[in-house]
N, C-alpha and C. Protein backbone atom coordinates (compact mmCIF):
# COMPACT_ATOMS: atom_id res chain seq x y z
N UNK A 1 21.57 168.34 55.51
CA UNK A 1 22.34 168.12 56.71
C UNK A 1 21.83 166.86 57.40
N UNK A 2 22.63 166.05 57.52
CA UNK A 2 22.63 164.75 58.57
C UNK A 2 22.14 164.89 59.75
N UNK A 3 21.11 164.09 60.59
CA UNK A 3 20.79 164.97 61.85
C UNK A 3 21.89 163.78 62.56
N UNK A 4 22.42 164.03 63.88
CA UNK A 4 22.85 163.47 64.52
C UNK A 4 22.07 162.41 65.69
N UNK A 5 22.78 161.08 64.95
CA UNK A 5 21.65 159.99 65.58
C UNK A 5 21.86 159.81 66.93
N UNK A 6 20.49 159.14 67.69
CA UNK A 6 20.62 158.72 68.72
C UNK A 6 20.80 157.42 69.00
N UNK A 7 21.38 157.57 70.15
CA UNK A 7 21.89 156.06 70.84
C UNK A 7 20.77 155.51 70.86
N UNK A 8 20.86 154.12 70.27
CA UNK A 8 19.37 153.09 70.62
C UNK A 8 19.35 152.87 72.02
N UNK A 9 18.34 152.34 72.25
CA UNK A 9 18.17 151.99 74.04
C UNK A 9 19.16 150.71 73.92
N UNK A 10 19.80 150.42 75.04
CA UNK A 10 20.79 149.21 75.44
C UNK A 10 19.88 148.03 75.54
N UNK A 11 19.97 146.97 74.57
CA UNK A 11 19.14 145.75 75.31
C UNK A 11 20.60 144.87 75.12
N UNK A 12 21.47 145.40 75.56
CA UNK A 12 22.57 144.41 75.95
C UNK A 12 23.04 143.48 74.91
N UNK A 13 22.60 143.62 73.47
CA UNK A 13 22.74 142.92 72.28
C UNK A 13 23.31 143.41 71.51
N UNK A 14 25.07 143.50 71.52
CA UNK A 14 25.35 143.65 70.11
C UNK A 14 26.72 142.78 69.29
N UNK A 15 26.92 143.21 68.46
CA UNK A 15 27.92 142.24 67.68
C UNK A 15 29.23 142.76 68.28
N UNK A 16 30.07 141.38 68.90
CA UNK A 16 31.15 141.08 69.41
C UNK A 16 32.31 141.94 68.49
N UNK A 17 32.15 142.15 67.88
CA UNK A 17 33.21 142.20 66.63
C UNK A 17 34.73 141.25 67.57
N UNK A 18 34.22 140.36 67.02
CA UNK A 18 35.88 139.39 67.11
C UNK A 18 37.04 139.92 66.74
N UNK A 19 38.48 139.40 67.27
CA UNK A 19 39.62 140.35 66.89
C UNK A 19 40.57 139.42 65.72
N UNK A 20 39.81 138.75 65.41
CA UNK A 20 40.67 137.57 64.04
C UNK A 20 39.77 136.43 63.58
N UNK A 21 40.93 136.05 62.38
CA UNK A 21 39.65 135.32 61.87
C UNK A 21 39.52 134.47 62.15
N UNK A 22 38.94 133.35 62.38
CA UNK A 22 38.89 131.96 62.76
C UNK A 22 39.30 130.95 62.20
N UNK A 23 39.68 131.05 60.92
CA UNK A 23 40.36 130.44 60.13
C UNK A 23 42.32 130.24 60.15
N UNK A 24 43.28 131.93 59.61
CA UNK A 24 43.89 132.19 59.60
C UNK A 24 44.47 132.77 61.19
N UNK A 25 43.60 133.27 62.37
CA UNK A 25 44.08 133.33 63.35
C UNK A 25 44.39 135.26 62.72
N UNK A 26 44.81 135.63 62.00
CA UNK A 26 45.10 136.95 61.12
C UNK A 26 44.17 138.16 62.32
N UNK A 27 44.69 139.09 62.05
CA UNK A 27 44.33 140.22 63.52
C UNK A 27 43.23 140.79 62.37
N UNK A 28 41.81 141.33 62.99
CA UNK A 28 40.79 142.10 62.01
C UNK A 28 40.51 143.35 62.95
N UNK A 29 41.00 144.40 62.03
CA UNK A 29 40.98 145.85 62.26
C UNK A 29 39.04 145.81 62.92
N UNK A 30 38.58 146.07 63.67
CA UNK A 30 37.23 146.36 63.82
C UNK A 30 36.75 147.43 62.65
N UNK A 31 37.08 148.34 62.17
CA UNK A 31 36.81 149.28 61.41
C UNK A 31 37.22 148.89 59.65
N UNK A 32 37.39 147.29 59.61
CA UNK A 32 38.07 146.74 58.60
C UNK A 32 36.99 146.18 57.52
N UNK A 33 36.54 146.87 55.95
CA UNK A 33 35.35 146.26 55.65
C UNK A 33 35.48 144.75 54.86
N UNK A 34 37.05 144.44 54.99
CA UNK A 34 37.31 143.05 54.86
C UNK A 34 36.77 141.70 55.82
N UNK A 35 35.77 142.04 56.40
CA UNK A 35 36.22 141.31 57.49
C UNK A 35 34.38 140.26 57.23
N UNK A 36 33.90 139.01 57.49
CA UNK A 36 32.65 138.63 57.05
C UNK A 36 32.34 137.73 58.02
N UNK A 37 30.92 137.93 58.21
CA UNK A 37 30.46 137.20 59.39
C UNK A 37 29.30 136.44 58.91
N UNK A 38 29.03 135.06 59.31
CA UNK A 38 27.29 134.59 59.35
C UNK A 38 26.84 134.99 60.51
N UNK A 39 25.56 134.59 60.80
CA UNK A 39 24.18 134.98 61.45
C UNK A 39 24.58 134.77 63.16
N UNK A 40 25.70 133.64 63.01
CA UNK A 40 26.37 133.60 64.71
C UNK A 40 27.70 134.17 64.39
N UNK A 41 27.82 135.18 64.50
CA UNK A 41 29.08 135.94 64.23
C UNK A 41 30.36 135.18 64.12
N UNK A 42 30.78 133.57 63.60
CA UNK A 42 31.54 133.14 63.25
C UNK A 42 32.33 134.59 62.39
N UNK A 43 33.80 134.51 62.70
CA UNK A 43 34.03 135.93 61.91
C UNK A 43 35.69 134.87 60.65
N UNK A 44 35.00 136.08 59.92
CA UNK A 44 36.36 135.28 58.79
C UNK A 44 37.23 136.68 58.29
N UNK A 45 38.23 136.51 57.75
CA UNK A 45 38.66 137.71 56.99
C UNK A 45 38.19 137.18 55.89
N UNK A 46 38.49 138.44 54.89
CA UNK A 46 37.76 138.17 53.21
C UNK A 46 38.97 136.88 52.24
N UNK A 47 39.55 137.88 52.32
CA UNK A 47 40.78 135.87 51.64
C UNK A 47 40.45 134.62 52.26
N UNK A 48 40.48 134.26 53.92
CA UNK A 48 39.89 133.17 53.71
C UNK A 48 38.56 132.42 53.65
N UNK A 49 37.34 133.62 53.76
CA UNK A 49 36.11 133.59 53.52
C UNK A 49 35.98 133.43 51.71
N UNK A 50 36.82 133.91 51.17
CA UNK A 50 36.16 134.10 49.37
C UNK A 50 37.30 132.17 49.10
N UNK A 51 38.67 132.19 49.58
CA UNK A 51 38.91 131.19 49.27
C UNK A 51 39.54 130.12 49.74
N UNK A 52 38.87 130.02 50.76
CA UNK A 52 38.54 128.69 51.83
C UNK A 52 37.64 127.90 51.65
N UNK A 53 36.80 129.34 52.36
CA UNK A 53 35.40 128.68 52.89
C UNK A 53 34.34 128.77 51.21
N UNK A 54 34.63 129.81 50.48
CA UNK A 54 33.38 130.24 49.55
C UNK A 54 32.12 130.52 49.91
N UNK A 55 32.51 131.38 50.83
CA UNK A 55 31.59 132.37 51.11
C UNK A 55 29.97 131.29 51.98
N UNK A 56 30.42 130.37 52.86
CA UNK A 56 30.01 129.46 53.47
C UNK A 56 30.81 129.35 54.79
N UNK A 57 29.60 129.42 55.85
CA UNK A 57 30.46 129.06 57.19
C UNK A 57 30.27 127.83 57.52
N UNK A 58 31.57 127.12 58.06
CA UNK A 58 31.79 125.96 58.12
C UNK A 58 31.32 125.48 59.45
N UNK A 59 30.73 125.93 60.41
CA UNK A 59 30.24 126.02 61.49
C UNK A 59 28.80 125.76 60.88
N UNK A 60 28.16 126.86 60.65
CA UNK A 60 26.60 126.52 60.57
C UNK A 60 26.27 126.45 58.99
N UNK A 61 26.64 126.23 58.25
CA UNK A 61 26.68 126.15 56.89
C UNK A 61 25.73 127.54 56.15
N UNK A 62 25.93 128.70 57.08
CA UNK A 62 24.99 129.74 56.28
C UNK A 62 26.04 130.93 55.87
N UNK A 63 25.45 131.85 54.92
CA UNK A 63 25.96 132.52 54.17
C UNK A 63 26.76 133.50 55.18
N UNK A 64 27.87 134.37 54.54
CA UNK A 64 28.99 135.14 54.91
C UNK A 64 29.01 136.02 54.53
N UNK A 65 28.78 137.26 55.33
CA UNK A 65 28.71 138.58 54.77
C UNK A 65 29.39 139.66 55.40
N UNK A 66 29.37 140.54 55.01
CA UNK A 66 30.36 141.69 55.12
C UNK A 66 29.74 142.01 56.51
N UNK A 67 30.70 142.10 57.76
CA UNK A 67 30.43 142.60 59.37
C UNK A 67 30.12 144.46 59.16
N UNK A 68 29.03 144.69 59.91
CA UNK A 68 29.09 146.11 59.74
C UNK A 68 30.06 146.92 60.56
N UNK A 69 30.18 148.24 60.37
CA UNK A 69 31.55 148.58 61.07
C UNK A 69 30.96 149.82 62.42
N UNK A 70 31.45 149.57 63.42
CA UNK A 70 30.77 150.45 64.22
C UNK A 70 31.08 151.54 64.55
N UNK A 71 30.31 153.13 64.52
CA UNK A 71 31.04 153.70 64.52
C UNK A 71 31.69 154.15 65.23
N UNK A 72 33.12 154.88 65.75
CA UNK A 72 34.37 155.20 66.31
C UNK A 72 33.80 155.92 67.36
N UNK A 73 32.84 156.74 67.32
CA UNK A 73 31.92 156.89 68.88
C UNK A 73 31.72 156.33 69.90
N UNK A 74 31.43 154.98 69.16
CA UNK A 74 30.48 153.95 69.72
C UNK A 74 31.62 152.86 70.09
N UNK A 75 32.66 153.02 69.88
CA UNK A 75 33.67 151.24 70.15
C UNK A 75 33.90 151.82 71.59
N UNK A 76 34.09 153.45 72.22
CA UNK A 76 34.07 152.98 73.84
C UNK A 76 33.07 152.64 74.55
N UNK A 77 31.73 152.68 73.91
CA UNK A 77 30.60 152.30 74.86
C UNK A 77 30.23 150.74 74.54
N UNK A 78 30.95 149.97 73.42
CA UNK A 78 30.62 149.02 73.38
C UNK A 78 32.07 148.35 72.54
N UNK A 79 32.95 148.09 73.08
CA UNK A 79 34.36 147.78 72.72
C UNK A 79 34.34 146.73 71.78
N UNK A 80 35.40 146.47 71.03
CA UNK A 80 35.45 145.24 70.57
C UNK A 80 36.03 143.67 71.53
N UNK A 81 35.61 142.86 71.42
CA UNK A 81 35.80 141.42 71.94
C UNK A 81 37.36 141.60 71.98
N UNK A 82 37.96 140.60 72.53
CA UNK A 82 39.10 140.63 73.04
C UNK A 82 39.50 138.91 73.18
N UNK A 83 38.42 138.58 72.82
CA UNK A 83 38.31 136.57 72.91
C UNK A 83 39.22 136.31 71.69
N UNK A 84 39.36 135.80 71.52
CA UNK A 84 40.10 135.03 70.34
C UNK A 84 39.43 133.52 69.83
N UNK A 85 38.97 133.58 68.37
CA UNK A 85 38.35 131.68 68.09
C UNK A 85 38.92 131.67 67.55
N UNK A 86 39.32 130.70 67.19
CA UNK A 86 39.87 129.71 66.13
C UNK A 86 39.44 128.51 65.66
N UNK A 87 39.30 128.01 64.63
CA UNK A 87 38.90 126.68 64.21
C UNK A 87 39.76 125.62 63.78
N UNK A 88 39.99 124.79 64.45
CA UNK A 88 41.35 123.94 64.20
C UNK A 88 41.21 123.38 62.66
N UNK A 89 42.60 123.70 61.74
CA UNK A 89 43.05 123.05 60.80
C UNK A 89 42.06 123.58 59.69
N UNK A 90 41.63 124.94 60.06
CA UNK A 90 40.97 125.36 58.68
C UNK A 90 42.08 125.79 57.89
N UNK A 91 43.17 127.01 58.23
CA UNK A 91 43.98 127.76 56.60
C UNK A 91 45.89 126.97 57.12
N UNK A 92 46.10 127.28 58.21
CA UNK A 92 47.56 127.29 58.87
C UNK A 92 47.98 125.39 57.41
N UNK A 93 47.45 124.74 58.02
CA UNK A 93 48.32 123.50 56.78
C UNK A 93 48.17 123.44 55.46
N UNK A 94 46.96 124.42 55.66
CA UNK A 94 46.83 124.08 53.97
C UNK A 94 47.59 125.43 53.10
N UNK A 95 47.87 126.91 53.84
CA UNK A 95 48.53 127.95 53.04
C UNK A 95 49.95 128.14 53.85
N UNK A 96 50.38 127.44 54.55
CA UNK A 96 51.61 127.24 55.52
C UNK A 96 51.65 128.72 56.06
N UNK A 97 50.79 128.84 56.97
CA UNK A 97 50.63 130.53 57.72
C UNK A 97 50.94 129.82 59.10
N UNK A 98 51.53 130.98 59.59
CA UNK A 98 51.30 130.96 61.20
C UNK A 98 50.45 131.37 62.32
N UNK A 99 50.35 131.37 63.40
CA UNK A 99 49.05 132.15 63.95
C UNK A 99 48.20 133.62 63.35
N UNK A 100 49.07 133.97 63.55
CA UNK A 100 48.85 135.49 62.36
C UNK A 100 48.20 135.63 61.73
N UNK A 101 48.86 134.73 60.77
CA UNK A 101 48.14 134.38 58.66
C UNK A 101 49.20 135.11 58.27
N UNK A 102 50.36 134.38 58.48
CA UNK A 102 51.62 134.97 57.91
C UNK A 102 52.21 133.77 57.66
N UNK A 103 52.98 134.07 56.42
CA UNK A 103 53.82 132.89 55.77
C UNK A 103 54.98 133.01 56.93
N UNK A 104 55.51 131.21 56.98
CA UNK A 104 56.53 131.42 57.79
C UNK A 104 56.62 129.57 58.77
C-alpha cells in the first residue's frame, strides 16, 4: 500500500507549467506527457521539440525534457500559468500553422 504523501513545505518555488508551446503557440494540456521543458522552463510541445528544435532549446542551448506532471490535487494549490510565450518565427512560417499550431 502507497502511503499518502505529504505536502512539501512551500518555499514558493515551483514549475509554472506554461499553457503552450513557444514555438507553435499550440495549447499544452498541464497533465500532457507530450509536453518538454529545459532547466528555465522554456516549454515546447513534443513535435516541435523532436522536430524543430532537436531536442535543444533555442533560448539557452540546453537539453529538453519531458515536464513532470503535477498531480490533480495539487493544480488548485498551485495552478497552472496562464502567461502565454512565444518565440517569434520559430514553427508558424516554416509549417504554415496558426497561433494554435493549426494548419490554416
Amino acid at each position: 500500500m502507497l502511503l499518502q504523501a505529504r505536502l512539501p513545505v512551500d518555499t514558493g518555488h515551483v514549475l509554472e507549467l506554461r499553457p503552450n508551446c513557444e514555438c507553435c503557440d499550440r495549447d499544452l494540456d498541464p497533465a500532457s506527457p507530450d509536453v518538454l521543458i529545459c532547466t528555465y522552463e522554456c516549454t515546447w510541445c513534443r513535435d516541435c521539440a523532436e522536430n524543430i528544435l532537436h531536442g535543444v532549446c533555442p533560448n539557452c542551448g540546453g537539453e529538453l525534457v519531458r515536464r513532470p506532471i503535477r498531480p490533480g490535487r495539487l493544480l488548485a494549490v498551485d495552478p497552472p500559468s496562464t502567461k502565454r510565450v512565444v518565440r517569434p518565427g520559430c514553427a508558424p512560417a516554416r509549417y504554415g500553422l496558426n497561433r494554435r499550431g493549426r494548419a490554416g
